[in-house]
Structures are given as structure tokens and as C-alpha cells.
C-alpha atoms as a PDB file:
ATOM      1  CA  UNK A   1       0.000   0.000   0.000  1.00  0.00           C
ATOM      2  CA  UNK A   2       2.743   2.493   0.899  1.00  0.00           C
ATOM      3  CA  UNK A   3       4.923   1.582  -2.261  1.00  0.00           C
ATOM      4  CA  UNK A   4       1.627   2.598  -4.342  1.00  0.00           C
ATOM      5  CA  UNK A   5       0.549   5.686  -2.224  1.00  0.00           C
ATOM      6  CA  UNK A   6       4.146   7.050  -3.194  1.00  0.00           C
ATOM      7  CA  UNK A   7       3.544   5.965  -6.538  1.00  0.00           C
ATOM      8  CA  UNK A   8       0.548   7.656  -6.958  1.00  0.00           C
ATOM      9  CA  UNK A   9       2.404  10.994  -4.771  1.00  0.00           C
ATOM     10  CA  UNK A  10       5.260  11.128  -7.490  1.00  0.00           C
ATOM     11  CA  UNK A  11       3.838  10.786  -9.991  1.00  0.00           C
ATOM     12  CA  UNK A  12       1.112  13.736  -8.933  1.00  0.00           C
ATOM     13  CA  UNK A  13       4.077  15.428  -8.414  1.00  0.00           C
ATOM     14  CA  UNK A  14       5.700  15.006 -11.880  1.00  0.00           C
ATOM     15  CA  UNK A  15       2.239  15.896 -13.132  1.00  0.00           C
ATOM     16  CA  UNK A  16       1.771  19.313 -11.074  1.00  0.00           C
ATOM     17  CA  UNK A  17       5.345  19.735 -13.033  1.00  0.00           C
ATOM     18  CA  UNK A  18       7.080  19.373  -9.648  1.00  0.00           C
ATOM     19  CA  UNK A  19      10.509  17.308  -9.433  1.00  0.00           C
ATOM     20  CA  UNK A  20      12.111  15.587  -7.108  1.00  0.00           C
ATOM     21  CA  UNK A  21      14.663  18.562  -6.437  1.00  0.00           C
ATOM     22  CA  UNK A  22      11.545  20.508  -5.693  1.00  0.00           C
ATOM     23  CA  UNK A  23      11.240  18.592  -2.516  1.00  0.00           C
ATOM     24  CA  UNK A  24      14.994  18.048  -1.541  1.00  0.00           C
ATOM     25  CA  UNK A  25      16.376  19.103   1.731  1.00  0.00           C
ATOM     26  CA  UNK A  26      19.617  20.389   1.927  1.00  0.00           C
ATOM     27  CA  UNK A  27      21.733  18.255   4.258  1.00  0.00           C
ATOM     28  CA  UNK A  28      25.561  17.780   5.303  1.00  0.00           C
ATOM     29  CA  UNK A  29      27.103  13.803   5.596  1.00  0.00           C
ATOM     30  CA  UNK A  30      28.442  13.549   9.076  1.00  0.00           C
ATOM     31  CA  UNK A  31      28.920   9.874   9.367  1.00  0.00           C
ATOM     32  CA  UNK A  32      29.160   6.971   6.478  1.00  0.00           C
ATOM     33  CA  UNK A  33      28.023   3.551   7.498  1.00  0.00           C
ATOM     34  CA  UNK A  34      27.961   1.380   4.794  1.00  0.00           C
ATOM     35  CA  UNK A  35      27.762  -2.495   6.830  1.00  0.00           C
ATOM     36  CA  UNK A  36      24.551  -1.227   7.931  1.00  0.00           C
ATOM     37  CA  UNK A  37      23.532   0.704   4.132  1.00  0.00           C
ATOM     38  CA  UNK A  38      22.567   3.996   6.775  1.00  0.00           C
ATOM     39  CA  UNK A  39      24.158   7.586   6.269  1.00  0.00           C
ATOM     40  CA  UNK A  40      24.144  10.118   9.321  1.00  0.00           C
ATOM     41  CA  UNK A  41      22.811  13.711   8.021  1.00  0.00           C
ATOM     42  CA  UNK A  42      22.929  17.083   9.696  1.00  0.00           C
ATOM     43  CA  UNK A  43      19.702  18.509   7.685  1.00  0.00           C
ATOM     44  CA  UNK A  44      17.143  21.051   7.884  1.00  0.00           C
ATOM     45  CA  UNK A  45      13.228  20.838   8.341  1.00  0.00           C
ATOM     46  CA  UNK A  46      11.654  17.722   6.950  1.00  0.00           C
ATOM     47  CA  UNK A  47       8.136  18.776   6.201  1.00  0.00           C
ATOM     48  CA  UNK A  48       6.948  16.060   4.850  1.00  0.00           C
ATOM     49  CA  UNK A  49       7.818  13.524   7.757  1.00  0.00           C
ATOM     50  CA  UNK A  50       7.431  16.346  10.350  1.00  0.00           C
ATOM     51  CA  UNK A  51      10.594  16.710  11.000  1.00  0.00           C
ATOM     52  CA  UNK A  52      12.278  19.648  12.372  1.00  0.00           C
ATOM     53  CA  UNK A  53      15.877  20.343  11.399  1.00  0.00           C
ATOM     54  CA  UNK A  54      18.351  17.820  13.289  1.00  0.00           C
ATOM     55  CA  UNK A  55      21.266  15.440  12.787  1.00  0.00           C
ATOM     56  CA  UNK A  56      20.284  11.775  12.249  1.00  0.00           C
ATOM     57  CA  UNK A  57      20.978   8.707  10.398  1.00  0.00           C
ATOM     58  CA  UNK A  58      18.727   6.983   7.525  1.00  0.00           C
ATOM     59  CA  UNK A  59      18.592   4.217   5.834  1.00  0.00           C
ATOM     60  CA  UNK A  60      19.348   4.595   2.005  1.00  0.00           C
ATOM     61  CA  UNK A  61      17.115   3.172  -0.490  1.00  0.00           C
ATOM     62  CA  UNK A  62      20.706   2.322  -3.114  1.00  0.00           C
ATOM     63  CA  UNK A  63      23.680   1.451  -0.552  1.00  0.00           C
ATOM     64  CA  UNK A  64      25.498   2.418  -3.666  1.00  0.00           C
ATOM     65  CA  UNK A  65      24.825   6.138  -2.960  1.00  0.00           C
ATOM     66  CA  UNK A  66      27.241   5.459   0.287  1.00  0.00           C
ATOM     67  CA  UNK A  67      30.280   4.838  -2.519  1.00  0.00           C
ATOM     68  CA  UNK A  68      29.746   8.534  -3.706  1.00  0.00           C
ATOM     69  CA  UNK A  69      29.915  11.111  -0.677  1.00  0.00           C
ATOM     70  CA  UNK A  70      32.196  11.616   1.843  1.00  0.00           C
ATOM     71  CA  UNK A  71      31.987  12.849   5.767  1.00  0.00           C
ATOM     72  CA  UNK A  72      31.483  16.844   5.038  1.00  0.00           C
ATOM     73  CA  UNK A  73      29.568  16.199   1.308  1.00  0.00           C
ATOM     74  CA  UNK A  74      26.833  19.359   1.148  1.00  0.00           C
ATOM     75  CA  UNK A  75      23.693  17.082  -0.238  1.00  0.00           C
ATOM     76  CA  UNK A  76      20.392  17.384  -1.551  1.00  0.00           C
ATOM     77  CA  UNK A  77      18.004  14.636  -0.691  1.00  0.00           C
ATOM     78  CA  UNK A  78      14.851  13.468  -0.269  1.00  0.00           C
ATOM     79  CA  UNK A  79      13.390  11.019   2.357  1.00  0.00           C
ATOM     80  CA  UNK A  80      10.253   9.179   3.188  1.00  0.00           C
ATOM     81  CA  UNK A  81       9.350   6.208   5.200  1.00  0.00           C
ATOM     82  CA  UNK A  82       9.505   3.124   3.677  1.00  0.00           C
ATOM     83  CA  UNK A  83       8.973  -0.504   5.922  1.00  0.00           C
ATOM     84  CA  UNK A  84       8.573   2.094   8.873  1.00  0.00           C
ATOM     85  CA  UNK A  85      12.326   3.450   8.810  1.00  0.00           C
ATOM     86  CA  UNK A  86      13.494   6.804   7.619  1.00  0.00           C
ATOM     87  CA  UNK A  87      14.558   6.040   4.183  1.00  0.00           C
ATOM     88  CA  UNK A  88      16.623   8.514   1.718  1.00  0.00           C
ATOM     89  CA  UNK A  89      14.913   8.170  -1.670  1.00  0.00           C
ATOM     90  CA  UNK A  90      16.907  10.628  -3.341  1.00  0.00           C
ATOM     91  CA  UNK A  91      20.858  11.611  -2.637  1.00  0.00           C
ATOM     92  CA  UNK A  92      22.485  14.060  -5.163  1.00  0.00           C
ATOM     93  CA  UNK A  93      26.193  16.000  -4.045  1.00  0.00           C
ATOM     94  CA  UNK A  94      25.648  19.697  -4.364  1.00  0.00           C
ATOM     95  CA  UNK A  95      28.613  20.884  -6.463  1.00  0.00           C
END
């Protein structure tokens, strides 16, 4: 049900003419921990998960993302929760 319901939210999204990066938070990598696939973020508010600005760690949707930043990356990313963890569904290195 939640895999459809986000579905059905993107691609409303893509439809209003919205992307992705419309709804990316700017966050900074603090910790890398790839055993586990999680990444530690200092970010700022979260609106949609309610979220006020804070450092935490998600899970990431491609634990390939982990191979491309570092500790101190600036990042733009998107999150949402998926199997009732915080999940990073986007991750993009601001250049």
C-alpha cells in the first residue's frame, strides 16, 4: 500500500510539473556507514515527515549512494518512510 501511495504521490508530483529537487532538503554527511547501508545527516526541516531540522541517520534506499559522498559532502536529498524506517529516496552532491 505504501509503495503505491508514493507511486501515486510522485507521480502527482511530476504531473503538477514538480521534481524531485523541488522537494529536496539540503543536508551535510556527518557519518558513512555502509555495513549497515545507513548515512548520518545534519539537515534542515523535513516537512513532509514532520521533521524539524536535526542530525540523524537513515537508511538509504541504493547502498550504492554510500560509494559517492564523503563525511562533510553538502547534499540534496529526499526522504520518506519506507517498511517504517526513515529512508533517503533521493541523494544528489551539491557541487
Amino acid at each position: 500500500m505504501k509503495k503505491s501511495l508514493f507511486a501515486t504521490t510522485a507521480a502527482l508530483i511530476m504531473g503538477l510539473g514538480l521534481s524531485a529537487s523541488a522537494l529536496a532538503v539540503d543536508g551535510e554527511v556527518k557519518k558513512i556507514d555502509a555495513d549497515n547501508g545507513k548515512i548520518t545527516l545534519k539537515h534542515g526541516e523535513i516537512k513532509s515527515l514532520d521533521l524539524p531540522a536535526m542530525q540523524m541517520a537513515f537508511r538509504v534506499a541504493n547502498p550504492a549512494w554510500l560509494k559517492t559522498v564523503q563525511v562533510g559532502d553538502k547534499v540534496d536529498f529526499t526522504a520518506d518512510k519506507v517498511g517504517g524506517q526513515f529512508t533517503i529516496t533521493t541523494l544528489e552532491v551539491k557541487k
